[in-house]
PDB file of N, CA and C in Angstrom:
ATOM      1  N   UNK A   1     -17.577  -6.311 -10.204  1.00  0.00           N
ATOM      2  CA  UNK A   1     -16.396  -5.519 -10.430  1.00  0.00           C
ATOM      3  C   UNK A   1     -15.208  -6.450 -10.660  1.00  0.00           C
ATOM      4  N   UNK A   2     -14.646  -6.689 -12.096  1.00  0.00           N
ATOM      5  CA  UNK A   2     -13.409  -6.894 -11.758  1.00  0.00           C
ATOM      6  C   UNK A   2     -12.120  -6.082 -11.825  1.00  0.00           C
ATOM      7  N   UNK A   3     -11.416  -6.508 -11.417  1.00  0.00           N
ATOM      8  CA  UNK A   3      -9.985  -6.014 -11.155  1.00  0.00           C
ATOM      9  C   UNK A   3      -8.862  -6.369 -12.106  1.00  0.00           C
ATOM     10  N   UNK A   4      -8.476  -4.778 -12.826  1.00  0.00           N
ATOM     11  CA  UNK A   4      -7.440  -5.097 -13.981  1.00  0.00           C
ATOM     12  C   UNK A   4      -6.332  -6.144 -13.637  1.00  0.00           C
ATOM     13  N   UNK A   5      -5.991  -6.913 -14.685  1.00  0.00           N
ATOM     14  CA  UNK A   5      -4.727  -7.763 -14.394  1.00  0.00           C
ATOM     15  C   UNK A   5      -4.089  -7.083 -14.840  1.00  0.00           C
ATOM     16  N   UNK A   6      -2.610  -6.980 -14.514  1.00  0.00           N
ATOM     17  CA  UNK A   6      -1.046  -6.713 -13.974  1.00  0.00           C
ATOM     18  C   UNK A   6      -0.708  -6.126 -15.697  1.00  0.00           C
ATOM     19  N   UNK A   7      -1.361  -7.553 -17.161  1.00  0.00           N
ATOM     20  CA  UNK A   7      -0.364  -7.138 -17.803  1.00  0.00           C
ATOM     21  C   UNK A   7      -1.594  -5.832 -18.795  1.00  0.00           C
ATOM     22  N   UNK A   8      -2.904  -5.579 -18.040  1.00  0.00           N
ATOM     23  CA  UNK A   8      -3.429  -4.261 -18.928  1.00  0.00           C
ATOM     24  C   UNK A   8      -3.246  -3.008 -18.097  1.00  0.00           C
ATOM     25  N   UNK A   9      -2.465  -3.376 -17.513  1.00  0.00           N
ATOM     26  CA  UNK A   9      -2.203  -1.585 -16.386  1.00  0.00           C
ATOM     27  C   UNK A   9      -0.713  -1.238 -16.906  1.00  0.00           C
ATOM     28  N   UNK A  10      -0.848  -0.135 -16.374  1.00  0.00           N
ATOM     29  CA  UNK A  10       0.874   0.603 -16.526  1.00  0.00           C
ATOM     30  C   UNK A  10       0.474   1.904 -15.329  1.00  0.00           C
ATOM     31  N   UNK A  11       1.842   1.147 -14.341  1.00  0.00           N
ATOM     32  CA  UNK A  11       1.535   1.608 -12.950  1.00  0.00           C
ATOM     33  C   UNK A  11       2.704   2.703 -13.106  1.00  0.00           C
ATOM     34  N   UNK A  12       2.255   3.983 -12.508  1.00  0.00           N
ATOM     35  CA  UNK A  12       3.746   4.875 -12.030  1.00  0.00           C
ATOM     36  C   UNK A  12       3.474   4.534 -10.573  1.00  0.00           C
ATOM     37  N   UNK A  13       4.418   5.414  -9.966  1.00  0.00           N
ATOM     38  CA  UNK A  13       4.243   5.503  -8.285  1.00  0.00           C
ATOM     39  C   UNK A  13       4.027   6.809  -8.296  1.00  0.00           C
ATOM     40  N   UNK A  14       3.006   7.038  -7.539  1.00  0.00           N
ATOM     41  CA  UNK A  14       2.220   7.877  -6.973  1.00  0.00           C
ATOM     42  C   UNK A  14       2.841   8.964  -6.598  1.00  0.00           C
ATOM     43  N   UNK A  15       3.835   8.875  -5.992  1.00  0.00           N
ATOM     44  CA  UNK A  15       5.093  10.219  -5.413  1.00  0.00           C
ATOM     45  C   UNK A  15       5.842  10.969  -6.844  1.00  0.00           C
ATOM     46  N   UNK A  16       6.889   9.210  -7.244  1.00  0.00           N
ATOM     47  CA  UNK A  16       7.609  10.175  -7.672  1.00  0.00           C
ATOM     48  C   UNK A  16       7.416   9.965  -9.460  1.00  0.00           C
ATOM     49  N   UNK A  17       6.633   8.986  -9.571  1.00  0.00           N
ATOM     50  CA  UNK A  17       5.997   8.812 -11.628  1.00  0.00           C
ATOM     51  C   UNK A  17       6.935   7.897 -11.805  1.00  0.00           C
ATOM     52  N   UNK A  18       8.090   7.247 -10.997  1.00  0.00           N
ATOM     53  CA  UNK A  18       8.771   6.446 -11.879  1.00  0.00           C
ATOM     54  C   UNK A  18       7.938   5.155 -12.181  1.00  0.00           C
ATOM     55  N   UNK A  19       8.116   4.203 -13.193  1.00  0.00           N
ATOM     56  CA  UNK A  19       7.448   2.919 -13.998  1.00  0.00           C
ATOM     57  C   UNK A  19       7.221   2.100 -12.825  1.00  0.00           C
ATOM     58  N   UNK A  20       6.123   1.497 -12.559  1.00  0.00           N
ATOM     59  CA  UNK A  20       6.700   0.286 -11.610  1.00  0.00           C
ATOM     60  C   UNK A  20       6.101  -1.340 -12.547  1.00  0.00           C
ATOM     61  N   UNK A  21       6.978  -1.849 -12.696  1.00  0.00           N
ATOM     62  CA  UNK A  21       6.858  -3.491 -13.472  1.00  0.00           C
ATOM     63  C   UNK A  21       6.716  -4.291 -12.705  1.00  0.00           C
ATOM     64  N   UNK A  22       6.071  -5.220 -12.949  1.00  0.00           N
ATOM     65  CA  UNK A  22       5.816  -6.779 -12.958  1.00  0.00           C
ATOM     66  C   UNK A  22       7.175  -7.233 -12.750  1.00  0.00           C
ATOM     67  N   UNK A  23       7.271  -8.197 -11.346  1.00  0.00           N
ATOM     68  CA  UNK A  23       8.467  -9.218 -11.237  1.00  0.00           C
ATOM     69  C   UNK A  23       8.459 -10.321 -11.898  1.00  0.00           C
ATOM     70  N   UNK A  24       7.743 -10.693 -12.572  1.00  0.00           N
ATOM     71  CA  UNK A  24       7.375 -12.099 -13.024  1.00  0.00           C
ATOM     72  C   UNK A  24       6.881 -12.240 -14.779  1.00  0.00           C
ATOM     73  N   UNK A  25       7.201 -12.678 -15.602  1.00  0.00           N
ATOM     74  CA  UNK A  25       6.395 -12.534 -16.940  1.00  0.00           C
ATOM     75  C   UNK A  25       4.836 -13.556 -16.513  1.00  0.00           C
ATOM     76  N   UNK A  26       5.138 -14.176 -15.763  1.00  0.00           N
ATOM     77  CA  UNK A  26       3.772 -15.044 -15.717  1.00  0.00           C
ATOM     78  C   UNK A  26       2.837 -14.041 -14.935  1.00  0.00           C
ATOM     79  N   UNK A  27       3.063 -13.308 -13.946  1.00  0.00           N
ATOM     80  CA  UNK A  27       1.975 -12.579 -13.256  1.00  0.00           C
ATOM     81  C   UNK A  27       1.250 -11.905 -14.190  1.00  0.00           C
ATOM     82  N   UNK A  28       1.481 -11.665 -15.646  1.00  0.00           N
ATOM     83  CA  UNK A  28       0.626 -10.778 -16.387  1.00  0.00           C
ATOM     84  C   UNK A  28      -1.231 -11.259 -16.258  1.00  0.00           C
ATOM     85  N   UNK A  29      -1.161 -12.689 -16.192  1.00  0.00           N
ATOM     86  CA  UNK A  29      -2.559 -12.976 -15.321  1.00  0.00           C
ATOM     87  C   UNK A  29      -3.493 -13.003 -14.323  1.00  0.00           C
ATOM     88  N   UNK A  30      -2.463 -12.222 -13.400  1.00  0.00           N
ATOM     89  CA  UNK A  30      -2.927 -11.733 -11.658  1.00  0.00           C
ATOM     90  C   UNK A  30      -3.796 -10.760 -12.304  1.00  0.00           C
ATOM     91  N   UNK A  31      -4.315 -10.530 -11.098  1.00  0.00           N
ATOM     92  CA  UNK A  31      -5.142  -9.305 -10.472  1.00  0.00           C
ATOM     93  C   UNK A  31      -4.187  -8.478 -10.026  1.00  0.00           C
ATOM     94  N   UNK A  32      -4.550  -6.789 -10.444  1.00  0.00           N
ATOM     95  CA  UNK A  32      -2.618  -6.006  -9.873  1.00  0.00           C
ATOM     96  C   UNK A  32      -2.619  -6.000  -9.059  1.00  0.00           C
ATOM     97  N   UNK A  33      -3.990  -6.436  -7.995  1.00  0.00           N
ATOM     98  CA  UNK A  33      -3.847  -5.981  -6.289  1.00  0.00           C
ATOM     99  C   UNK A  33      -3.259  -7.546  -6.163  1.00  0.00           C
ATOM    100  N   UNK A  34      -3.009  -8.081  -6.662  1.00  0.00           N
ATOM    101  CA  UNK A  34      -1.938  -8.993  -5.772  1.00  0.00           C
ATOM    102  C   UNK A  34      -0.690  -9.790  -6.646  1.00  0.00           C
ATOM    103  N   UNK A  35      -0.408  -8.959  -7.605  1.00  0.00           N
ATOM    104  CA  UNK A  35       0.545  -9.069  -8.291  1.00  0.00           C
ATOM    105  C   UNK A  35       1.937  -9.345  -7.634  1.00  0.00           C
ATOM    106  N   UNK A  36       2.940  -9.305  -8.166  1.00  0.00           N
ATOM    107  CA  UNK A  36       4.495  -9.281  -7.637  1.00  0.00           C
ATOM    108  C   UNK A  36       4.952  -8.659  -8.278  1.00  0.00           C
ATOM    109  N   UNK A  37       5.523  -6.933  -7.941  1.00  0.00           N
ATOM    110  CA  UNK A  37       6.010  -5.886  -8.689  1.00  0.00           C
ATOM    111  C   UNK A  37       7.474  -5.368  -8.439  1.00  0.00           C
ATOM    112  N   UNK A  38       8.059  -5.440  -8.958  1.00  0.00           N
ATOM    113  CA  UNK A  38       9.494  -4.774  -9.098  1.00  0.00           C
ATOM    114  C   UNK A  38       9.948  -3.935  -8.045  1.00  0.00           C
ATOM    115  N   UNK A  39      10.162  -3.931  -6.417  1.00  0.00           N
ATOM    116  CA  UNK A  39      10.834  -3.205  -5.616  1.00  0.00           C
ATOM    117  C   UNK A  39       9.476  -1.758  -5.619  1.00  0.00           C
ATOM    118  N   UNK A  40       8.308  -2.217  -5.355  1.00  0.00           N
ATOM    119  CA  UNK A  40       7.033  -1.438  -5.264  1.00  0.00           C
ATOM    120  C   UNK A  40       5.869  -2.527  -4.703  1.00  0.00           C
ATOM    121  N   UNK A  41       4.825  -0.910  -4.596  1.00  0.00           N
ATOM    122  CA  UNK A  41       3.761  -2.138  -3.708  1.00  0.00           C
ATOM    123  C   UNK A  41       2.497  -1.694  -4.772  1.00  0.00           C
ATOM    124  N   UNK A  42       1.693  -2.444  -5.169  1.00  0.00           N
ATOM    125  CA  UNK A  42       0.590  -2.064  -6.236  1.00  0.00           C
ATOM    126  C   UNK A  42      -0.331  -2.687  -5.318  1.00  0.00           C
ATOM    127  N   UNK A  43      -1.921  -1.684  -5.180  1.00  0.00           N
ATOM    128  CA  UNK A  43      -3.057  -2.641  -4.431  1.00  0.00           C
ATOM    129  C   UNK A  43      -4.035  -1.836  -4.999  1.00  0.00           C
ATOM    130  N   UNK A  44      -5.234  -1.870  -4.070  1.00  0.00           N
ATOM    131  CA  UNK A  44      -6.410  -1.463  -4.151  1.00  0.00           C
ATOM    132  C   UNK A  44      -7.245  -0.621  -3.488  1.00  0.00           C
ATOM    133  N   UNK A  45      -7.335   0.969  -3.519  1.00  0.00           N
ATOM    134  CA  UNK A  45      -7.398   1.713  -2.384  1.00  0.00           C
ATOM    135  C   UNK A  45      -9.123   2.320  -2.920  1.00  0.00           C
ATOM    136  N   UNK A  46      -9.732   1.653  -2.183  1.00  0.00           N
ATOM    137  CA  UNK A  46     -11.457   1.741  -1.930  1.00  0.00           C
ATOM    138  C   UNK A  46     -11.517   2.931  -1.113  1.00  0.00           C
ATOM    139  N   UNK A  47     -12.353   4.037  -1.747  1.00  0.00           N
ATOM    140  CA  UNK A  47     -12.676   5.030  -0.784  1.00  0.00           C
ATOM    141  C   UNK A  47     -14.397   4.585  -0.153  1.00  0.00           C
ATOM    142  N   UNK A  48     -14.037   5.565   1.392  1.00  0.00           N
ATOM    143  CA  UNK A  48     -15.550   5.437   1.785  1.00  0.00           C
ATOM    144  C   UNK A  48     -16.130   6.656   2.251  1.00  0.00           C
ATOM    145  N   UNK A  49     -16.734   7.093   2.645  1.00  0.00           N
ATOM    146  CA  UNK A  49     -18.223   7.473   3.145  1.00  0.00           C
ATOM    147  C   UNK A  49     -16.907   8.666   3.809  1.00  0.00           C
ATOM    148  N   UNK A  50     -17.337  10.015   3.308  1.00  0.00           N
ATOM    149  CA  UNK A  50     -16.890  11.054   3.663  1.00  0.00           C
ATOM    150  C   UNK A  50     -15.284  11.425   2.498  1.00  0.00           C
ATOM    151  N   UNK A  51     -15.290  10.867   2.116  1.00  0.00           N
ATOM    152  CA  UNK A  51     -13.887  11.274   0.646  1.00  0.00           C
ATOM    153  C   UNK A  51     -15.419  11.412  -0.430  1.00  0.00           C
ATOM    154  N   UNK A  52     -14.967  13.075  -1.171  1.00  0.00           N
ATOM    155  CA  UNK A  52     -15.807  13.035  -2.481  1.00  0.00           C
ATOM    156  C   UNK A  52     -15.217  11.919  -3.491  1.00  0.00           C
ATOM    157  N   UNK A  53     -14.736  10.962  -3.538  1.00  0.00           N
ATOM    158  CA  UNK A  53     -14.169   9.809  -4.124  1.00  0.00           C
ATOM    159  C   UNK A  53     -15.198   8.517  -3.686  1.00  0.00           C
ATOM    160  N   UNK A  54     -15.943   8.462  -2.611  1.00  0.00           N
ATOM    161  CA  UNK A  54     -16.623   8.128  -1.978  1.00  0.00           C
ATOM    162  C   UNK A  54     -17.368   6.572  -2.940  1.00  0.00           C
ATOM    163  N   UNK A  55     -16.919   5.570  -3.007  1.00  0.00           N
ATOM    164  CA  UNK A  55     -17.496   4.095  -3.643  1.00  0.00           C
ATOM    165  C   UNK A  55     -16.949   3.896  -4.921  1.00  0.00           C
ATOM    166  N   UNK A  56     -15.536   5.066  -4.841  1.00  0.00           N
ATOM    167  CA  UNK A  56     -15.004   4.621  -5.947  1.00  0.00           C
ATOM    168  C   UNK A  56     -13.687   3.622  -5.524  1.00  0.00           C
ATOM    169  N   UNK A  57     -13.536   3.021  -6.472  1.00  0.00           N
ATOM    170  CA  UNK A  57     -11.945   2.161  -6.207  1.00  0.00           C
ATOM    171  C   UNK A  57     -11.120   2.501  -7.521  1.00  0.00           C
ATOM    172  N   UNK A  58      -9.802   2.370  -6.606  1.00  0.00           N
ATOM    173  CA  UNK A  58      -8.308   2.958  -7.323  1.00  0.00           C
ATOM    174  C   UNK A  58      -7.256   1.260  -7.401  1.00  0.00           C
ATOM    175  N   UNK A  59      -7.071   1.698  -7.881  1.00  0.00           N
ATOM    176  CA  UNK A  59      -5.478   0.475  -7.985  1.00  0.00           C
ATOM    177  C   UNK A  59      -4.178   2.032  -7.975  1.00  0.00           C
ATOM    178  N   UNK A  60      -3.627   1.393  -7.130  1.00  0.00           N
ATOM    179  CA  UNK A  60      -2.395   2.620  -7.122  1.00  0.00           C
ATOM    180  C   UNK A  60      -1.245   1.946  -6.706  1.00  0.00           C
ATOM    181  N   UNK A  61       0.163   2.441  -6.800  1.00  0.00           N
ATOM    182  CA  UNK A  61       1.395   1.638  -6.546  1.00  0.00           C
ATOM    183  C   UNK A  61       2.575   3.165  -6.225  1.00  0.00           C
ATOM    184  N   UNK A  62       3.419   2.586  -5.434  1.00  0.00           N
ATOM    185  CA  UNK A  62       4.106   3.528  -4.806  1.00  0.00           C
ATOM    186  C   UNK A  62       5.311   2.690  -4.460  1.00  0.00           C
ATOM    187  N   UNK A  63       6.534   3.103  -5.487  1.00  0.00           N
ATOM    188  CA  UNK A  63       7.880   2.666  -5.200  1.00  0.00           C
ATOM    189  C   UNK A  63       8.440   2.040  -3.569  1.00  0.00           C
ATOM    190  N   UNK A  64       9.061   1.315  -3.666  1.00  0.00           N
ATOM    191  CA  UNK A  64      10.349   0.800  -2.265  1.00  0.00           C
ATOM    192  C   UNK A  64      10.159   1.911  -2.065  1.00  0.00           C
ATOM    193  N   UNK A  65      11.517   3.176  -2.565  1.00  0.00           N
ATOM    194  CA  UNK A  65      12.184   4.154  -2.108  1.00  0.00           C
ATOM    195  C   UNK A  65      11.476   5.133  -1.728  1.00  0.00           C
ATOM    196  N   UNK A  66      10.216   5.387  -2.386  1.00  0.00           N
ATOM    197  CA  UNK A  66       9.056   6.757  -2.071  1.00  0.00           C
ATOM    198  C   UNK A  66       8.638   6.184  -0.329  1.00  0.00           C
ATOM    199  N   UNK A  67       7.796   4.644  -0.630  1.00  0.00           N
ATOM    200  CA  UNK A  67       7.449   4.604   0.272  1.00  0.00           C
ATOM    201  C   UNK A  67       8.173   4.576   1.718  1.00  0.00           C
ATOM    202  N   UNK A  68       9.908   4.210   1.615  1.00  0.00           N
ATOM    203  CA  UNK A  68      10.718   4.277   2.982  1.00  0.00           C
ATOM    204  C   UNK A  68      10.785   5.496   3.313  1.00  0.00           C
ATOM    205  N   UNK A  69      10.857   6.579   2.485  1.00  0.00           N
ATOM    206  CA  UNK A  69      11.041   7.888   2.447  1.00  0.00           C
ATOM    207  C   UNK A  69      10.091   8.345   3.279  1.00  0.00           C
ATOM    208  N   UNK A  70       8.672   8.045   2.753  1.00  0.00           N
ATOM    209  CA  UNK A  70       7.275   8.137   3.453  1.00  0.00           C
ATOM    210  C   UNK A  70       7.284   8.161   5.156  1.00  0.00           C
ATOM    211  N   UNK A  71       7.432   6.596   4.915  1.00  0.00           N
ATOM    212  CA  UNK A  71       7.255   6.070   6.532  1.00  0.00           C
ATOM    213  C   UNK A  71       8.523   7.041   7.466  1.00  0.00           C
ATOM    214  N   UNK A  72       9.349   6.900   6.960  1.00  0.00           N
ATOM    215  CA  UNK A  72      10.714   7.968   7.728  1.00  0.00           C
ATOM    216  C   UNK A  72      10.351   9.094   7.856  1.00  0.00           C
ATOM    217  N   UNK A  73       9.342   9.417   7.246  1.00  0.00           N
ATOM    218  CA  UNK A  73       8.769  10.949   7.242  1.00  0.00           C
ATOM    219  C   UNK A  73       7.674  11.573   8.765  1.00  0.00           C
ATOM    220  N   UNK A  74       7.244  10.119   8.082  1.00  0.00           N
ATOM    221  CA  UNK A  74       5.653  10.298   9.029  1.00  0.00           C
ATOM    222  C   UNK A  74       4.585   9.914   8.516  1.00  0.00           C
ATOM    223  N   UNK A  75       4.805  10.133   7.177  1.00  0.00           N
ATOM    224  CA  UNK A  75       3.635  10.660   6.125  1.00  0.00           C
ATOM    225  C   UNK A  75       2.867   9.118   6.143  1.00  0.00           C
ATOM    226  N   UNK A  76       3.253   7.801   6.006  1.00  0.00           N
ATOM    227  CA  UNK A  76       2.437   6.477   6.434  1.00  0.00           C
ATOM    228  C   UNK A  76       2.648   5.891   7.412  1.00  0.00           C
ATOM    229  N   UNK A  77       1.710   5.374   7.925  1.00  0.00           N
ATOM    230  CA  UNK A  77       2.452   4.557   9.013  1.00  0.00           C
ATOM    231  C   UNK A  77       2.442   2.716   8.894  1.00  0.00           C
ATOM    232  N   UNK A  78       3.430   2.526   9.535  1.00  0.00           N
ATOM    233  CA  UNK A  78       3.538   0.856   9.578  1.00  0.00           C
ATOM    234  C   UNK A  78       2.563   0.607  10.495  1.00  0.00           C
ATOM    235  N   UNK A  79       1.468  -0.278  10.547  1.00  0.00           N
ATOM    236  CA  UNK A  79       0.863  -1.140  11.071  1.00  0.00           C
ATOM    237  C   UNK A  79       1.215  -2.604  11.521  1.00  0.00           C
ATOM    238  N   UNK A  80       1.830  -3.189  10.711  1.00  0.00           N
ATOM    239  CA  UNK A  80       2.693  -4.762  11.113  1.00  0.00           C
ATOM    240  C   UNK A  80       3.754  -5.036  10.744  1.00  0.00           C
ATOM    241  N   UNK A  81       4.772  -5.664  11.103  1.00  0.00           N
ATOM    242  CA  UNK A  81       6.223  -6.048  10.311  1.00  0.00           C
ATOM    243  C   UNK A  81       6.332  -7.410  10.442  1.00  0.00           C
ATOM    244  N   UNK A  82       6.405  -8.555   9.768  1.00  0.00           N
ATOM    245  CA  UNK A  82       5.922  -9.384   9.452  1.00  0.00           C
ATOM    246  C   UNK A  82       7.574 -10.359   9.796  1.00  0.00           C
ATOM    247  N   UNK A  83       8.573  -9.330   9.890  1.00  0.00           N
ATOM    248  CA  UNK A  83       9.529 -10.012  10.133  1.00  0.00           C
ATOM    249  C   UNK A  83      10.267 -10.120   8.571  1.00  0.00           C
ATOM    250  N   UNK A  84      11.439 -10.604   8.823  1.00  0.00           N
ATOM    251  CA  UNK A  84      12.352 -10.915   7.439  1.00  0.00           C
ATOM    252  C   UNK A  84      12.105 -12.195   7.552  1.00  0.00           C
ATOM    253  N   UNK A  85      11.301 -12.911   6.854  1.00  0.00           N
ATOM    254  CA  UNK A  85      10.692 -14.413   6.816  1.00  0.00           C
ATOM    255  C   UNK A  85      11.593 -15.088   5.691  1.00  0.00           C
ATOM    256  N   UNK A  86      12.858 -14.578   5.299  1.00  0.00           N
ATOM    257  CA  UNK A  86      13.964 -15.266   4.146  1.00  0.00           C
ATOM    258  C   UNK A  86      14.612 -15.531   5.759  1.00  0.00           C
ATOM    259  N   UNK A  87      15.228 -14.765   6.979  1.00  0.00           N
ATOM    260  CA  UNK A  87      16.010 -15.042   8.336  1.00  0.00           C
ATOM    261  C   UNK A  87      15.580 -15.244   9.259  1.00  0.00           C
ATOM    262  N   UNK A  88      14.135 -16.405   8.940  1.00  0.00           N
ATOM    263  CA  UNK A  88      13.468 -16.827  10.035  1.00  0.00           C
ATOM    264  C   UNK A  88      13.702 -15.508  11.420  1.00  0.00           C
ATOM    265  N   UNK A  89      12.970 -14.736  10.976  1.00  0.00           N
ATOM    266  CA  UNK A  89      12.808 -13.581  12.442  1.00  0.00           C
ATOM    267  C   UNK A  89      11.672 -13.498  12.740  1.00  0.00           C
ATOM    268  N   UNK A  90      11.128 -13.341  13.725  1.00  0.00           N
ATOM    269  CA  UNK A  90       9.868 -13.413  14.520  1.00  0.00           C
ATOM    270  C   UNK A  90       9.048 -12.149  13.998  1.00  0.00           C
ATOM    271  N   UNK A  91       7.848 -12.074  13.308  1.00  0.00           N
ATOM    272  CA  UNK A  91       7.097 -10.768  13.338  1.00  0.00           C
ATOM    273  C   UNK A  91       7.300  -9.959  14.332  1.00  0.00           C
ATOM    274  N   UNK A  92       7.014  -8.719  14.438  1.00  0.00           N
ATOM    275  CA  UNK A  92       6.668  -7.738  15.536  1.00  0.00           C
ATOM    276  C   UNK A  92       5.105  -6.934  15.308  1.00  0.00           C
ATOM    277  N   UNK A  93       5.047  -6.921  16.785  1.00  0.00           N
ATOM    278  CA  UNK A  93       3.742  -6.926  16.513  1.00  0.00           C
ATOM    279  C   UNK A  93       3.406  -4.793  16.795  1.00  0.00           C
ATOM    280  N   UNK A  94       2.434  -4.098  16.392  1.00  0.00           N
ATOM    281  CA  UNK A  94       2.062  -2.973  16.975  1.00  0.00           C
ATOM    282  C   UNK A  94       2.843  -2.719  18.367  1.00  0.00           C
ATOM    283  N   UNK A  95       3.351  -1.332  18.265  1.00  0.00           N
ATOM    284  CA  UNK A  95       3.689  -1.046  19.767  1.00  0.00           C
ATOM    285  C   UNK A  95       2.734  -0.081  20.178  1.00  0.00           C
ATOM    286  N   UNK A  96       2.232   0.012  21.300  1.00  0.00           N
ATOM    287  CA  UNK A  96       1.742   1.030  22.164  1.00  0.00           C
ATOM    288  C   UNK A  96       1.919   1.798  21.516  1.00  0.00           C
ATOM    289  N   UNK A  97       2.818   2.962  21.487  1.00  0.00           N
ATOM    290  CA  UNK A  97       2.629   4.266  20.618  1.00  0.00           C
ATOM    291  C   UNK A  97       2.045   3.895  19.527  1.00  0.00           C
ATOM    292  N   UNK A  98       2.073   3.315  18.182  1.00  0.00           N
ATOM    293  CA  UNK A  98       1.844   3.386  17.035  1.00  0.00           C
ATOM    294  C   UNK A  98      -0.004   3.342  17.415  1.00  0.00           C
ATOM    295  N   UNK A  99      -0.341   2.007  18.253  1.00  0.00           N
ATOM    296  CA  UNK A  99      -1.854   1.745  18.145  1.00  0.00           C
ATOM    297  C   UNK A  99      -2.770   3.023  19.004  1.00  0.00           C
ATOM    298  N   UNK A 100      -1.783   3.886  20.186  1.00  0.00           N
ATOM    299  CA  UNK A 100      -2.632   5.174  20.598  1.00  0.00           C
ATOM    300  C   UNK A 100      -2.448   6.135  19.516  1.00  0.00           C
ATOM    301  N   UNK A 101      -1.560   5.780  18.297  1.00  0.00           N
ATOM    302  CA  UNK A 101      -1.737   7.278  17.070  1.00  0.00           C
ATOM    303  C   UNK A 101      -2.263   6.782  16.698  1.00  0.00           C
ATOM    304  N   UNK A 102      -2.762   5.561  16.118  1.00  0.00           N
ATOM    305  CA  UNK A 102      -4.171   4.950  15.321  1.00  0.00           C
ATOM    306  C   UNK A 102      -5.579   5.737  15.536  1.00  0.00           C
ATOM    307  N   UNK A 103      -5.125   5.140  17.181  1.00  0.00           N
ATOM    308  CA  UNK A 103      -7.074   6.065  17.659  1.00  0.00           C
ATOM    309  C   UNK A 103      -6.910   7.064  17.893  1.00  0.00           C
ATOM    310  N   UNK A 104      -6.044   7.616  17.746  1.00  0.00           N
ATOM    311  CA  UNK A 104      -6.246   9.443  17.816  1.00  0.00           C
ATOM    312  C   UNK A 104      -6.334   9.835  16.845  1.00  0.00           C
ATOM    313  N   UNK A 105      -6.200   9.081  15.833  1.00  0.00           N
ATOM    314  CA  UNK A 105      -6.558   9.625  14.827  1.00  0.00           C
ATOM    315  C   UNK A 105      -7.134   9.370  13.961  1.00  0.00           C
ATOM    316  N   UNK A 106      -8.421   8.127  14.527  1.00  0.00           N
ATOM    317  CA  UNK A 106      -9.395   7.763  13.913  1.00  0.00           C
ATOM    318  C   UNK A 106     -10.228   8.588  15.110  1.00  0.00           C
ATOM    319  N   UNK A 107     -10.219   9.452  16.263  1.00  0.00           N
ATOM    320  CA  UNK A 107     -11.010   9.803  17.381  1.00  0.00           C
ATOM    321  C   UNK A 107     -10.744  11.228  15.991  1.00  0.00           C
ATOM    322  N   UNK A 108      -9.902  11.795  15.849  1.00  0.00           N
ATOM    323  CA  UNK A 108      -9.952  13.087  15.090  1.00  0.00           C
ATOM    324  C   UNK A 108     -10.517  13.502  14.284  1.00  0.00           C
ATOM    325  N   UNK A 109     -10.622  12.324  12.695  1.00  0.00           N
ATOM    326  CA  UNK A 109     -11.467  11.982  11.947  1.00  0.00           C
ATOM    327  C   UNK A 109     -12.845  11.888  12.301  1.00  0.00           C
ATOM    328  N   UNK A 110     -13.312  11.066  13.735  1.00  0.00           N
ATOM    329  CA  UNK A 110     -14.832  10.803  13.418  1.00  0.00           C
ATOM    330  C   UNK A 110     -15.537  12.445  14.092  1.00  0.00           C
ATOM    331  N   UNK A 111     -14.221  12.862  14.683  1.00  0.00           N
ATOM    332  CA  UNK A 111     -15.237  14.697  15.076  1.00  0.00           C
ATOM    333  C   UNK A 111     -14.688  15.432  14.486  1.00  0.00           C
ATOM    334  N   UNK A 112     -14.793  15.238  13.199  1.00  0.00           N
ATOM    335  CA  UNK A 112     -15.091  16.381  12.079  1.00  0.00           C
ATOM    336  C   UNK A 112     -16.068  16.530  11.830  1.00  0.00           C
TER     337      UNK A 112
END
């Protein structure tokens, strides 16, 4: 399997359809799952075992603004914050709440 590069895709975001571009003219040779995209996140979302999508793979991308919107919502959740690494700040790591909504809701999922 390979994985389209950056400059044979044309990504919307998933929410709201706006364009999302390439930061770089040279990335047109990446792979889009690890491209550098314009104030958006582009990757690779592998379904498994229980989605009728089930061994297929997606490349999908979802704006800055959709996705802050998102997380403020509920609708994703943050898993790590890595810190503002331009103001030397320390990662943060999972808090307690976030990692007991993890397994509750991977405990929810597996008793379906």
């Amino acid at each position: 399997m390979k994985i389209p590069q950056v400059k044979d895709l044309k990504i919307k975001c998933i929410c709201c359809e706006k364009d999302i571009t390439p930061v770089l003219l040279d990335d047109d040779d990446c792979p889009a799952d690890i491209g550098n995209w314009s104030r958006a996140s582009v990757d690779r979302l592998t379904c498994g075992f229980g989605s009728i999508h089930d061994m297929s793979i997606f490349i999908i991308g979802i704006c800055d603004d959709c996705l802050t919107k998102k997380h403020k919502d509920g609708v994703v959740q943050q898993i790590y914050d890595f810190g503002d690494y331009l103001q030397d700040n320390p990662p943060k790591p999972l808090t307690g709440d976030i990692i007991e909504a993890l397994e509750q809701t991977w405990q929810d999922i597996s008793e379906e």
